[in-house]
Protein backbone atom coordinates (compact mmCIF):
# COMPACT_ATOMS: atom_id res chain seq x y z
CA UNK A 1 0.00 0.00 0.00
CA UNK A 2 3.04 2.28 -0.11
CA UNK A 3 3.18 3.54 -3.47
CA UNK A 4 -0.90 3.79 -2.98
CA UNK A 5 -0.20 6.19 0.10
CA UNK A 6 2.68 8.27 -1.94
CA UNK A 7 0.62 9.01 -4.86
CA UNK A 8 -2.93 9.73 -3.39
CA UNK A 9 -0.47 12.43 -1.33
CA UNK A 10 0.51 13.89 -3.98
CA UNK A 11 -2.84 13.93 -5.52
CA UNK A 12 -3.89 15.76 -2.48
CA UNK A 13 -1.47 18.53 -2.95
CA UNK A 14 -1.19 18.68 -6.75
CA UNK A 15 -5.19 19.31 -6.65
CA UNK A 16 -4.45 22.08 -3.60
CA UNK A 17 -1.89 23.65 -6.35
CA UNK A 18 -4.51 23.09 -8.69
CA UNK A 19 -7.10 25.79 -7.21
CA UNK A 20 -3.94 28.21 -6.32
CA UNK A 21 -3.29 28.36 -10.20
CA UNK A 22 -7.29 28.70 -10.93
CA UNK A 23 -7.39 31.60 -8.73
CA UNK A 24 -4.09 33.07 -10.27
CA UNK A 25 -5.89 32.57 -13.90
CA UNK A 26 -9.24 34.41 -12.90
CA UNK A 27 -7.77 37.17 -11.13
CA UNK A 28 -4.99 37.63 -13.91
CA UNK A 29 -7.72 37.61 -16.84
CA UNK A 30 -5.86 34.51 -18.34
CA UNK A 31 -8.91 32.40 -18.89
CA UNK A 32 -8.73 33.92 -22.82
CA UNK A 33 -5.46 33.38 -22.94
CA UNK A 34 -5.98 30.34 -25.16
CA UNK A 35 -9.01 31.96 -27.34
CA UNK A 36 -12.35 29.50 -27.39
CA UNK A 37 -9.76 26.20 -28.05
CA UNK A 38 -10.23 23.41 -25.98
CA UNK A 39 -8.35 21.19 -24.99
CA UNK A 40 -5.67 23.04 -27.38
CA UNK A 41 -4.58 26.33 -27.39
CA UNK A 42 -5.71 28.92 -29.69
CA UNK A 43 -3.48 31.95 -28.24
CA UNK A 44 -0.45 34.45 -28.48
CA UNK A 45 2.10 32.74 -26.93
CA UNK A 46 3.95 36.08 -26.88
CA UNK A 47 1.68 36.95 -23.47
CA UNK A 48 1.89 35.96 -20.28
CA UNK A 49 -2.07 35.24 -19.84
CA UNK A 50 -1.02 31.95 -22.51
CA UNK A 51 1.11 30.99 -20.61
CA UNK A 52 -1.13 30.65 -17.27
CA UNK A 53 -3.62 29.34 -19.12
CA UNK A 54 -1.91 26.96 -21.18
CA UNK A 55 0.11 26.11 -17.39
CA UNK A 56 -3.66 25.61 -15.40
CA UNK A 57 -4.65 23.01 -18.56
CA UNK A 58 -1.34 21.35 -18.02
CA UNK A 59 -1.59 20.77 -14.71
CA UNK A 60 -5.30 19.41 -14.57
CA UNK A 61 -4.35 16.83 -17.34
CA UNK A 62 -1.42 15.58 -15.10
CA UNK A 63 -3.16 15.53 -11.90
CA UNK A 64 -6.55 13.65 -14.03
CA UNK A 65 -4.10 11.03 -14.67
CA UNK A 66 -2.63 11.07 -11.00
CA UNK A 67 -6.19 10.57 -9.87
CA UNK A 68 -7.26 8.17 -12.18
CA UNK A 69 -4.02 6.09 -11.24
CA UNK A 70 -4.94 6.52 -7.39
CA UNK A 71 -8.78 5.50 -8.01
CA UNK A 72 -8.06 2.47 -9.71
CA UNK A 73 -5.35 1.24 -6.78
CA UNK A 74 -7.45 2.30 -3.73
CA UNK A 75 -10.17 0.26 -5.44
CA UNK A 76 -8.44 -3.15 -6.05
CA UNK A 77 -5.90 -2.72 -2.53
CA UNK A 78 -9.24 -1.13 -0.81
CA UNK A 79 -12.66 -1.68 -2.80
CA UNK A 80 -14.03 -3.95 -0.21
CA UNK A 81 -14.67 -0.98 1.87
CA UNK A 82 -17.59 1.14 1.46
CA UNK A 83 -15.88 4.42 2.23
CA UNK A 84 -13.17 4.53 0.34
CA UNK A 85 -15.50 3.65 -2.59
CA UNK A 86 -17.73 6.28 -1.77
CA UNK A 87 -14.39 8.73 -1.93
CA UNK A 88 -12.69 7.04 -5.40
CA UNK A 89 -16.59 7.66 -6.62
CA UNK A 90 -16.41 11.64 -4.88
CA UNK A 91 -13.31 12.15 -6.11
CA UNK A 92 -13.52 11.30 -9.95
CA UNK A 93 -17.02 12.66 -10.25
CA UNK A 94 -15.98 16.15 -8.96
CA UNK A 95 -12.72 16.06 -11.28
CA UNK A 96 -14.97 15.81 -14.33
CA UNK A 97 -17.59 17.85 -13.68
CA UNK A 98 -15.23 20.46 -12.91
CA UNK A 99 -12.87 20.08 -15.91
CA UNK A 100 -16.63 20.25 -18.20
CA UNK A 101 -17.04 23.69 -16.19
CA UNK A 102 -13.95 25.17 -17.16
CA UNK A 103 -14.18 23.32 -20.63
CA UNK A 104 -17.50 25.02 -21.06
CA UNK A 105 -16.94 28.34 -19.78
CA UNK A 106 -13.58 28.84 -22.69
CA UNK A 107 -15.62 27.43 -25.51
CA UNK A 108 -18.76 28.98 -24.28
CA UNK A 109 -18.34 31.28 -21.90
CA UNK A 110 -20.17 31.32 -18.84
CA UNK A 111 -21.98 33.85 -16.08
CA UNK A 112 -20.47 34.72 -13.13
CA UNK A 113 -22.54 32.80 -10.96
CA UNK A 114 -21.81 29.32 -13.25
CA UNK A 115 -18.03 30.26 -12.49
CA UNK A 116 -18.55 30.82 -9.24
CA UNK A 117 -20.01 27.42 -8.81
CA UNK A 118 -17.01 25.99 -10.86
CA UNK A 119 -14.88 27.15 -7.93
CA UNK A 120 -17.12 25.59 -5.48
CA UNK A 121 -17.25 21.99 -7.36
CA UNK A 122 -13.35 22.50 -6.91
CA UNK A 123 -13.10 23.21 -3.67
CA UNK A 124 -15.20 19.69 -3.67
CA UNK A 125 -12.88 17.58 -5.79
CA UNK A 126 -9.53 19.05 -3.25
CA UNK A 127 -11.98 17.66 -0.39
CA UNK A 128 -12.65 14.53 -2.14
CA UNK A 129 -9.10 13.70 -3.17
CA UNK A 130 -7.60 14.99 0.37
CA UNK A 131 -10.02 12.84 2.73
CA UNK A 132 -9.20 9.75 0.31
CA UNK A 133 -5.41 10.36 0.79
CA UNK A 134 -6.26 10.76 4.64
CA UNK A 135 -8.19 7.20 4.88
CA UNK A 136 -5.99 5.41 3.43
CA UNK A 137 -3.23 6.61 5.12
CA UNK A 138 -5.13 5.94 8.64
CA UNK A 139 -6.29 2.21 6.85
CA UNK A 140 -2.15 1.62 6.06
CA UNK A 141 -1.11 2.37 9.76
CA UNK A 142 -3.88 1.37 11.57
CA UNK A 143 -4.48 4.85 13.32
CA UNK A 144 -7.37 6.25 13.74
CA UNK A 145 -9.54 7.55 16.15
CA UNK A 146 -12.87 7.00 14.72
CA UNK A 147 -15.46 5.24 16.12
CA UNK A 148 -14.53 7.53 19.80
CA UNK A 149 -16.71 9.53 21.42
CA UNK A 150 -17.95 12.68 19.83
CA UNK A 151 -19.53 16.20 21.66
CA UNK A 152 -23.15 16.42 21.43
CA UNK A 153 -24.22 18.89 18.70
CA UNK A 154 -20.33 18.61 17.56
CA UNK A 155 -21.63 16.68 14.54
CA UNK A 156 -24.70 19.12 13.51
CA UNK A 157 -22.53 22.06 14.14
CA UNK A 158 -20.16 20.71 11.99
CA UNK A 159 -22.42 20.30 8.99
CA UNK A 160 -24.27 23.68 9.36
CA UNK A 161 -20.60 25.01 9.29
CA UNK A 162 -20.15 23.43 5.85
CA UNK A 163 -22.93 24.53 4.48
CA UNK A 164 -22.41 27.95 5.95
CA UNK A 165 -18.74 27.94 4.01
CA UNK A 166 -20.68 27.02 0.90
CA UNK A 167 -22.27 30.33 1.04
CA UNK A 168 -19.56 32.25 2.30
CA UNK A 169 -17.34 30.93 -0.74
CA UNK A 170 -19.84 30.92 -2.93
CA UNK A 171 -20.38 34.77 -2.57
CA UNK A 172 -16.41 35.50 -2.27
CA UNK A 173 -15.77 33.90 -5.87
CA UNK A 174 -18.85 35.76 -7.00
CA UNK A 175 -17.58 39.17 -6.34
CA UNK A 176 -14.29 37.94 -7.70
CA UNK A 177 -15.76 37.16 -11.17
CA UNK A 178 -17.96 40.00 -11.25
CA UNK A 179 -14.95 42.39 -10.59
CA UNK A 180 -16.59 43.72 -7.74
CA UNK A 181 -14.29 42.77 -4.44
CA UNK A 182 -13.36 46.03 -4.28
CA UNK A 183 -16.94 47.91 -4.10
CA UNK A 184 -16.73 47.15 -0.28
CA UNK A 185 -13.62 49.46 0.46
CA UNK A 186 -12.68 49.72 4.00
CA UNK A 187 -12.21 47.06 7.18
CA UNK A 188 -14.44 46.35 9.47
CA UNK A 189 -16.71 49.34 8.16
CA UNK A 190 -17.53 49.00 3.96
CA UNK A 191 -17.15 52.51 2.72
CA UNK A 192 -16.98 54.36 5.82
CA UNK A 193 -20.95 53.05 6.80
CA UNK A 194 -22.14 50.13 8.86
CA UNK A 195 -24.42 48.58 6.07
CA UNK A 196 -24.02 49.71 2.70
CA UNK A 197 -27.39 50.53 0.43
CA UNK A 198 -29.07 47.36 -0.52
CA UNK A 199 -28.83 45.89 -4.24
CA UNK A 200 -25.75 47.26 -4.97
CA UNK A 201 -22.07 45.46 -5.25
CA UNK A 202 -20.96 46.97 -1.88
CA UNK A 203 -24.07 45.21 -0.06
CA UNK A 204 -22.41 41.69 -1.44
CA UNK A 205 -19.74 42.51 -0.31
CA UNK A 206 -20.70 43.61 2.74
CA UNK A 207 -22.73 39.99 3.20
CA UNK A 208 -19.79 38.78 2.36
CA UNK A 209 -18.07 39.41 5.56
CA UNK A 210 -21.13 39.34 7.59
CA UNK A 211 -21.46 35.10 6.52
CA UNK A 212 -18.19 35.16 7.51
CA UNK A 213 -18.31 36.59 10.91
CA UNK A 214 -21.05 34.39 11.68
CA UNK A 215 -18.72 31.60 10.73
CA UNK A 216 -16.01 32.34 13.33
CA UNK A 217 -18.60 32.23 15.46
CA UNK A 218 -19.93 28.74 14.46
CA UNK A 219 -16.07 27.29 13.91
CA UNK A 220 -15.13 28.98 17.65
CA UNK A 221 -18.23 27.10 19.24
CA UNK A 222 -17.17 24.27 17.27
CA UNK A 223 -14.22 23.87 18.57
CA UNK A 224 -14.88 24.91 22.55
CA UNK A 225 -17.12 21.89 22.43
CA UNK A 226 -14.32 19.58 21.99
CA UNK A 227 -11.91 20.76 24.36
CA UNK A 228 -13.33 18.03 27.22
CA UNK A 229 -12.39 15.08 24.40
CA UNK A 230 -8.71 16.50 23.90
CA UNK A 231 -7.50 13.31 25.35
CA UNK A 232 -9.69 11.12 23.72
CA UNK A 233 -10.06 12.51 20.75
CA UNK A 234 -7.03 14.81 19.65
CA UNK A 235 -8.02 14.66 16.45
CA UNK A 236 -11.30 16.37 16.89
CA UNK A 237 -9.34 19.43 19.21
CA UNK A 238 -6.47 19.50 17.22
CA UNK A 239 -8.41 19.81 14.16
CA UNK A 240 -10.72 22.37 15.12
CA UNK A 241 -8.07 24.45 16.41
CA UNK A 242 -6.85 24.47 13.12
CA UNK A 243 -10.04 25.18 11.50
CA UNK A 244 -10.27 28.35 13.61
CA UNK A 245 -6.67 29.51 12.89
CA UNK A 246 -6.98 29.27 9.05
CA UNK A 247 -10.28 31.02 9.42
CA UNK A 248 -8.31 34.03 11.30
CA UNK A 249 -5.97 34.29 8.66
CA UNK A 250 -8.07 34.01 5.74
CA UNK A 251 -10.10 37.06 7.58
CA UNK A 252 -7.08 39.02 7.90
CA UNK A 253 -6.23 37.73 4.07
CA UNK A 254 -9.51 39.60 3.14
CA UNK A 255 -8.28 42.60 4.71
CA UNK A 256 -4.81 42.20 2.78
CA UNK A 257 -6.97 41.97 -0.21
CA UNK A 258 -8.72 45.14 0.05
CA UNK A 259 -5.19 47.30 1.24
CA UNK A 260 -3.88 45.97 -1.89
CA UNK A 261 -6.63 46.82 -3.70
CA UNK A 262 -7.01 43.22 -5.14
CA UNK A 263 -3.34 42.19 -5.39
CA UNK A 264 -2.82 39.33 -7.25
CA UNK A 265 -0.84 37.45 -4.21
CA UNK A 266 -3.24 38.40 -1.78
CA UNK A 267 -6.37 36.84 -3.60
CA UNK A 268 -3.87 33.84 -3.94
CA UNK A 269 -3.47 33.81 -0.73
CA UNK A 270 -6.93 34.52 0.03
CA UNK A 271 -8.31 31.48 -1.74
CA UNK A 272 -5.43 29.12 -0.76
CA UNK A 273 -6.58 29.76 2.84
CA UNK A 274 -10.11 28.70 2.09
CA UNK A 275 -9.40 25.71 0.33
CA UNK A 276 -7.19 24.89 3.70
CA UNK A 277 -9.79 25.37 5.52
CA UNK A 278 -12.64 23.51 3.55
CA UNK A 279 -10.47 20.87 3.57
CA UNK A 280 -10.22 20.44 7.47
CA UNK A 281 -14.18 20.65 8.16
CA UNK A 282 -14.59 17.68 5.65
CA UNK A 283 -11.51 15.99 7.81
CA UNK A 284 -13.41 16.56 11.09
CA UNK A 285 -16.75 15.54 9.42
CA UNK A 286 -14.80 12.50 8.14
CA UNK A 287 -13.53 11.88 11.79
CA UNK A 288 -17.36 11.80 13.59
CA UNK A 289 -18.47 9.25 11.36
CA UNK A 290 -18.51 5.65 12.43
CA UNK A 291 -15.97 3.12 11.79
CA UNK A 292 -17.40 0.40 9.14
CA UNK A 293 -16.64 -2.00 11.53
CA UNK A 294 -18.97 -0.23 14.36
CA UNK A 295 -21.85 0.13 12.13
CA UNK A 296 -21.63 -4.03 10.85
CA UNK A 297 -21.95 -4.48 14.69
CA UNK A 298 -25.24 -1.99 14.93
CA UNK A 299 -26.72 -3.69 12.21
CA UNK A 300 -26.15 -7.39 13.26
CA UNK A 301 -27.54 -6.04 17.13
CA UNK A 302 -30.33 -4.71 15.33
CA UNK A 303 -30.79 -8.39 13.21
């Protein structure tokens, strides 16, 4: 299971590289930079945009063919389990439906709020690929701590948190491809008031940060609940502490991004710290379900 362990690694971070380079095309106007051609390039490969562009396409073929490679070991070394087929299944349906997004938004161009969901569905292929990587490197050594004890309401607060980052990055990457980040000048105040005029791009904004706040909040709550199972559960406390520290610095990354006024390193940044972040709720969602091996004991009780 080594070489099964080494590459579904490096799936996880290639795909984590993956969504750094997507951001740097989108806030670098280098999705043209290869005309309407797809999968080949149709572009002046005198510009830079070509080059990102023609760099984001390269990538994604390499790492489709890294994932493909990891699916089809984890199934024959792993397949009898129901997670990890469950993940291999997560994992290459996300990867296609978000290369057909990006397909279909050069050849046909697409809305904001279709490319804003193509940034979500990515952020759910990195989750995919990273909790696959994570299982079965916990299935090759044997640790795990699933199948402990877990808070009450750690597991509901948990999911509402997810969803709640769904909206908060689904709103972010909106004002990103609508080119209207910076309509909400100012930190903590937008423009100078407490709530901007409704319908216009600083109110998004401004929701923007208010979903966000709300999130600390949920994350913070989140995490205070597990400090009784540090011992028992590390993984939960550990986790969660790392939740909340990514979310601090991808709140002070928003500031960075306004002060800049939209720097391309700071939305880098920015978006790196998200996918981070998204990545560690699905871990600690991951972690509160049951072992396989505790639910075939529920059912045969319940036989």
């Amino acid at each position: 299971m080594t070489w099964l362990r080494r590459l579904s690694t490096a799936a996880a971070v290639g795909m984590f590289f993956l969504l750094a380079s997507g951001v740097l095309v989108t806030t670098t106007g280098s999705a043209a930079g290869c005309g309407n051609a797809w999968p080949f390039c149709d572009g002046d490969w005198n510009t830079l945009a070509t080059w990102i562009e023609v760099n984001h396409r390269a990538v994604t073929g390499v790492l489709g063919l890294l994932i493909l490679a990891v699916s089809v070991l984890a199934w024959r070394q792993l397949g009898h389990r129901r997670d990890v087929r469950r993940l291999v299944g997560a994992s290459l349906g996300f990867l296609l439906l978000q290369s057909w997004l990006g397909a279909a938004a050069v050849m046909w161009g697409s809305s904001p709020p279709v490319l804003a969901t193509h940034f979500g569905v990515s952020l759910g292929a990195f989750g995919a690929v990273l909790l696959l990587a994570v299982r079965v490197r916990q299935l090759a050594t044997g640790r795990s701590y699933r199948g402990g004890p877990v808070p009450a309401r750690f597991r509901s607060l948990l999911w509402v948190s997810l969803a709640w980052t769904v909206g908060v990055v689904y709103v972010g990457a909106y004002l990103r491809h609508t080119h209207t980040g910076l309509a909400c000048l100012g930190w903590p105040l937008c423009n100078g008031v407490p709530v901007p005029p409704l319908g216009t791009a600083a109110f998004v904004g401004f929701v923007h940060r208010l979903l966000a706040g709300v999130l600390i909040l949920l994350v913070a709550y989140a995490g205070h609940l597990t400090r009784p199972y540090r011992q028992d559960r590390p993984d939960l406390f550990r986790g969660s502490l790392a939740a909340l520290a990514l979310l601090l610095l991808q709140t002070l990354s928003g500031w960075l991004v306004v002060g800049t006024l939209s720097s391309i390193a700071a939305n880098v940044i920015h978006s790196s710290l998200v996918t981070l972040f998204t990545g560690v709720l699905l871990y600690l969602a991951m972690e509160t379900a049951p072992e396989a091996s505790t639910l075939e004991e529920r059912r045969s009780v319940a036989v």
